[in-house]
N, C-alpha and C. Protein backbone atom coordinates (compact mmCIF):
# COMPACT_ATOMS: atom_id res chain seq x y z
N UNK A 1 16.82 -32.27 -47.44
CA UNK A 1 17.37 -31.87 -48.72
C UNK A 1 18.84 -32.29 -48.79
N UNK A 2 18.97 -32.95 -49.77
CA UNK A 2 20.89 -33.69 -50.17
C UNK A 2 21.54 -32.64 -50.11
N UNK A 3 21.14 -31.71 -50.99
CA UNK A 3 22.03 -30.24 -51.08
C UNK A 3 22.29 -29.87 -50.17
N UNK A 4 21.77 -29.08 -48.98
CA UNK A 4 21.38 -28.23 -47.40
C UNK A 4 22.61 -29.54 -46.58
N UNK A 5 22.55 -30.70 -46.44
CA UNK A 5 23.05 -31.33 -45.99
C UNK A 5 24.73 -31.72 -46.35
N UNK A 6 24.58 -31.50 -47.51
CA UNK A 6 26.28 -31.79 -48.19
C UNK A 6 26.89 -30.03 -47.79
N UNK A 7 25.76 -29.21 -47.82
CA UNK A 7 26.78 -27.92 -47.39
C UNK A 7 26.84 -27.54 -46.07
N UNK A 8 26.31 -27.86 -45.56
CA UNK A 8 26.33 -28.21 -43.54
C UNK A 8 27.86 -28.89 -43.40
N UNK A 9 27.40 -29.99 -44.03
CA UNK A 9 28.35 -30.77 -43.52
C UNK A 9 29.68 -30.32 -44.13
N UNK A 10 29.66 -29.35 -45.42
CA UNK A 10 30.93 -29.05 -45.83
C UNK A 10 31.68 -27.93 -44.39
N UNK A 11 30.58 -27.52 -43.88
CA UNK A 11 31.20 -26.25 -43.15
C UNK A 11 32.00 -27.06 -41.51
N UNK A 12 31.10 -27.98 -40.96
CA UNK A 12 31.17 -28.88 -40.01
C UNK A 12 32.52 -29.14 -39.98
N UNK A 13 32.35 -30.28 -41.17
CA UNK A 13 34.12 -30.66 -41.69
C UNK A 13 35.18 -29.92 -41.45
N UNK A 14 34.94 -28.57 -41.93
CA UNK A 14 36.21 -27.62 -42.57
C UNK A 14 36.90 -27.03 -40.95
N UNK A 15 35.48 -26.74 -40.48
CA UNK A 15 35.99 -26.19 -38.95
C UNK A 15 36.84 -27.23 -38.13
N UNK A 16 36.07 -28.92 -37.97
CA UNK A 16 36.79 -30.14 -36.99
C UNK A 16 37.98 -30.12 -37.85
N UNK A 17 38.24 -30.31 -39.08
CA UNK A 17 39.77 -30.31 -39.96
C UNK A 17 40.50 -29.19 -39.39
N UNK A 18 40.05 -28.05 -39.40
CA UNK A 18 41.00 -26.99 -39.14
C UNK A 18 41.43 -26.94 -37.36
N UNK A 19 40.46 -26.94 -36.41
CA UNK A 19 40.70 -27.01 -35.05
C UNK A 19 41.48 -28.15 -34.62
N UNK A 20 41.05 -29.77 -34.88
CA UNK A 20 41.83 -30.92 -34.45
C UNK A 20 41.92 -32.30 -35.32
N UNK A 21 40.95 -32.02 -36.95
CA UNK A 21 41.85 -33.10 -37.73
C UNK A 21 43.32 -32.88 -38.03
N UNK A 22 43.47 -32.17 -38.71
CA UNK A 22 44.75 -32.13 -39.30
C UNK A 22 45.94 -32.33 -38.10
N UNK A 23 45.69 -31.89 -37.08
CA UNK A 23 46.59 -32.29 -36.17
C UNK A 23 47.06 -33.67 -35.63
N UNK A 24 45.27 -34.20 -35.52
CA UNK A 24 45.42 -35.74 -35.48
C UNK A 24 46.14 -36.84 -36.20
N UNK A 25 45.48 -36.12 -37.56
CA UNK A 25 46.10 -36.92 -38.98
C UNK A 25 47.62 -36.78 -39.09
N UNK A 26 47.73 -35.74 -38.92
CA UNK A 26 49.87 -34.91 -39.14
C UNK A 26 50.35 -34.49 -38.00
N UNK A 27 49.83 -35.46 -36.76
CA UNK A 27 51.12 -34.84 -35.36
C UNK A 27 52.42 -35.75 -35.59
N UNK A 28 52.95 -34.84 -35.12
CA UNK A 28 54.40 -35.71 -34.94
C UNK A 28 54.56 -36.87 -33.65
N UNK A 29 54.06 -36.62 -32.35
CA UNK A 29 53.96 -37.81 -31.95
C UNK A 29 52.32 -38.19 -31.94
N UNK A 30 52.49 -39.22 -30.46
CA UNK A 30 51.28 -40.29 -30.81
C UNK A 30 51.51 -41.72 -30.80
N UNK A 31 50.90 -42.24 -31.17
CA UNK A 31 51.09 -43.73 -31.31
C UNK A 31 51.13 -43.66 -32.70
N UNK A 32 51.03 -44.90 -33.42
CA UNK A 32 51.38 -45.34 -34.92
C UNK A 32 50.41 -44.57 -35.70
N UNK A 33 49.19 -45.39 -35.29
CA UNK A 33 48.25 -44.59 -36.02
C UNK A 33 47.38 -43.07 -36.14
N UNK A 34 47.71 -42.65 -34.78
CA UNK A 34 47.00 -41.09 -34.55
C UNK A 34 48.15 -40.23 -34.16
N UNK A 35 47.99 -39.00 -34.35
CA UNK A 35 48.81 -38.00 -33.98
C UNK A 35 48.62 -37.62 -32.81
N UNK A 36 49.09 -36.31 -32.40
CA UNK A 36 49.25 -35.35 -31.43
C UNK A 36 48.48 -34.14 -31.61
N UNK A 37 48.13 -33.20 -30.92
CA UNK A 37 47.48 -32.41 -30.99
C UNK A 37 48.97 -31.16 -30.89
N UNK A 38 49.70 -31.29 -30.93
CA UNK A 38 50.79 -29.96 -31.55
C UNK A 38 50.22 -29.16 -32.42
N UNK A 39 48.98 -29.22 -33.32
CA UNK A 39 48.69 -28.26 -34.43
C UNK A 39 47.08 -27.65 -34.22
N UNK A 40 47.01 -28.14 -32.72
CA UNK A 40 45.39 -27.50 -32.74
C UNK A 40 45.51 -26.15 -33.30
N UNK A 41 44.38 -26.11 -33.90
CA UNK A 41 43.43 -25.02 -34.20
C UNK A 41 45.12 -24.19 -34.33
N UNK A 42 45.23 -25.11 -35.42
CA UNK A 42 46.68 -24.18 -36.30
C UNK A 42 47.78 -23.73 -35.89
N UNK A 43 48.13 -24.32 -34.48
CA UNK A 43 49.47 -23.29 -33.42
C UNK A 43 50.50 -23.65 -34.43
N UNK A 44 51.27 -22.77 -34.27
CA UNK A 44 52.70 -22.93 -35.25
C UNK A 44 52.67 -23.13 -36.47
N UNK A 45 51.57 -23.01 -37.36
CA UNK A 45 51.59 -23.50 -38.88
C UNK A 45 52.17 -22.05 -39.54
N UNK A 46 52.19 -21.06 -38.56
CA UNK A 46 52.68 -19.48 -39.78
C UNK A 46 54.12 -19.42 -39.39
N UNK A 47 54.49 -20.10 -38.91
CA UNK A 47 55.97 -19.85 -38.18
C UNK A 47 56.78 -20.83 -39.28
N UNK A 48 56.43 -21.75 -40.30
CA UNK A 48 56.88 -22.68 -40.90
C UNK A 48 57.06 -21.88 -42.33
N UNK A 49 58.40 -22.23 -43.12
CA UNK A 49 58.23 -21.97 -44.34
C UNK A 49 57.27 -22.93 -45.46
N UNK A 50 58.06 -23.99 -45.17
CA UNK A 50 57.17 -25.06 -45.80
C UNK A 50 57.38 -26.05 -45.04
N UNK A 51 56.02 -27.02 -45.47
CA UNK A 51 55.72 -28.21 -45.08
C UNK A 51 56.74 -29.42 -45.16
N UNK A 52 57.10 -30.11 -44.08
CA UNK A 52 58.04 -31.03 -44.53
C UNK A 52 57.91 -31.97 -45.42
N UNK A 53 58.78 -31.86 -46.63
CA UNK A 53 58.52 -32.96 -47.14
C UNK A 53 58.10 -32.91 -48.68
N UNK A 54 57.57 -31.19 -48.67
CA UNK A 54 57.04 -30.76 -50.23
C UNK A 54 57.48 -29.27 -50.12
N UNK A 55 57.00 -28.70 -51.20
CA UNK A 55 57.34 -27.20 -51.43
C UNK A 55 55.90 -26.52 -51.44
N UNK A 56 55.39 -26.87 -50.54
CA UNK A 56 54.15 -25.83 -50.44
C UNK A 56 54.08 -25.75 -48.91
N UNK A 57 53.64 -24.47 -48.90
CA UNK A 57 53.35 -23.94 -47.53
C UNK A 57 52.20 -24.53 -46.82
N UNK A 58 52.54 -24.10 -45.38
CA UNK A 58 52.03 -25.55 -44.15
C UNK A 58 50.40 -25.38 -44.45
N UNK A 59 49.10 -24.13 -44.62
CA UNK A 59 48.06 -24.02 -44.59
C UNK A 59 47.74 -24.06 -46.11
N UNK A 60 48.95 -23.89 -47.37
CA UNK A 60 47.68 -24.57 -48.37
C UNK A 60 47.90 -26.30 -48.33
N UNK A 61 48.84 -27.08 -47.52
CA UNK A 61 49.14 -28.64 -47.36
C UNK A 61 47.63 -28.59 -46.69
N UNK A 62 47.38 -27.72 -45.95
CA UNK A 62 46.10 -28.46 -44.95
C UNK A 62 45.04 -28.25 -45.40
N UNK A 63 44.90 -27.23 -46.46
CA UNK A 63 43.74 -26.99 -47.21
C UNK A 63 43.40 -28.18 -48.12
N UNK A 64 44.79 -28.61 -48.70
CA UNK A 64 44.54 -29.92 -49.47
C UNK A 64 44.12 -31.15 -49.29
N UNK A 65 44.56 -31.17 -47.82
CA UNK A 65 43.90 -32.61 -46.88
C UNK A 65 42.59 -32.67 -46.80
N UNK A 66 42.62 -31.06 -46.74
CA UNK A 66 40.70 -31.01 -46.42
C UNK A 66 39.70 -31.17 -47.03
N UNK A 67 40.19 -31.06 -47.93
CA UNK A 67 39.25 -31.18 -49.75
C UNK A 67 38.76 -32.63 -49.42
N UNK A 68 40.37 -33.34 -49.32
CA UNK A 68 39.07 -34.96 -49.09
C UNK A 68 38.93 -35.25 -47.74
N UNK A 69 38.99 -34.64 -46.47
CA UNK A 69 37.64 -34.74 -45.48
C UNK A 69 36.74 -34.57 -46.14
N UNK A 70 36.12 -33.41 -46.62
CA UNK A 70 35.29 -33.06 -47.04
C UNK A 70 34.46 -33.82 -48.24
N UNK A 71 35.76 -34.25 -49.21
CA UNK A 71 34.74 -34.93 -50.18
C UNK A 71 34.43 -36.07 -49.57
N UNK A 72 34.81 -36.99 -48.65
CA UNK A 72 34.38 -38.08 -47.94
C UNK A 72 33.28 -38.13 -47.33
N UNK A 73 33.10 -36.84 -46.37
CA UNK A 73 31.39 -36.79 -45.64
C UNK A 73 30.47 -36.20 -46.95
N UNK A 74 30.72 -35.98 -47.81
CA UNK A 74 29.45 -35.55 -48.93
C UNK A 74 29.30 -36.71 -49.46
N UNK A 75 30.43 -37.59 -49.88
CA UNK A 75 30.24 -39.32 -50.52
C UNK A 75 28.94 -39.72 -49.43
N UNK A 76 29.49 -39.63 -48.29
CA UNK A 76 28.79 -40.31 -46.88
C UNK A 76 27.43 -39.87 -46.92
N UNK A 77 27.15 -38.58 -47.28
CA UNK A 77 25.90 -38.12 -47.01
C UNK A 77 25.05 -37.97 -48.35
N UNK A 78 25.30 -38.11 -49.01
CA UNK A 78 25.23 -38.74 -50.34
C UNK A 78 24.43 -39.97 -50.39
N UNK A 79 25.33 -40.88 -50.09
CA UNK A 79 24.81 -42.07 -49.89
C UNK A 79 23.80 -42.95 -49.19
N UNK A 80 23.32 -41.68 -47.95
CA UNK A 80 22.44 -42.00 -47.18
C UNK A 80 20.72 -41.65 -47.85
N UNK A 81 21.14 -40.57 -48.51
CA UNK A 81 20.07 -40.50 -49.29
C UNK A 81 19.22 -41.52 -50.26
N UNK A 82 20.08 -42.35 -51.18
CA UNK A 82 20.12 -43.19 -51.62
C UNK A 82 19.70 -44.59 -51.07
């Protein structure tokens, strides 16, 4: 079922985003293209006023990233159906 599968995978997503994407995607070091793991599974994100760089706070910035993890593996799984 497309449906059962786009909401699996919404939950899948939300958890790897929250434990070690966002860290990957937004560490401060790393090499060029990948980050650091400084933000696993959220260390230090409540200790921040805001996010560098904008005026919103560090967990709704990561909520926003996540929207398109997320809409990306439903495109993905989506498409497999097809």
């Amino acid at each position: 079922n497309t449906m059962m599968m786009s909401l699996i995978s919404m939950g899948v997503v939300s958890m790897t985003w929250m434990l070690a994407g966002f860290s990957l995607a937004f560490g401060d070091g790393g090499g060029k293209i990948i980050g650091d793991l400084n933000y696993f599974g959220m260390m230090g994100m409540l200790d921040m006023d805001v996010w560098d760089g904008t005026t919103l706070p560090p967990l709704v910035f990561v909520v926003f990233q996540m929207t398109f993890a997320v809409i990306g593996c439903a495109i993905i799984s989506g498409s497999i159906v097809e």
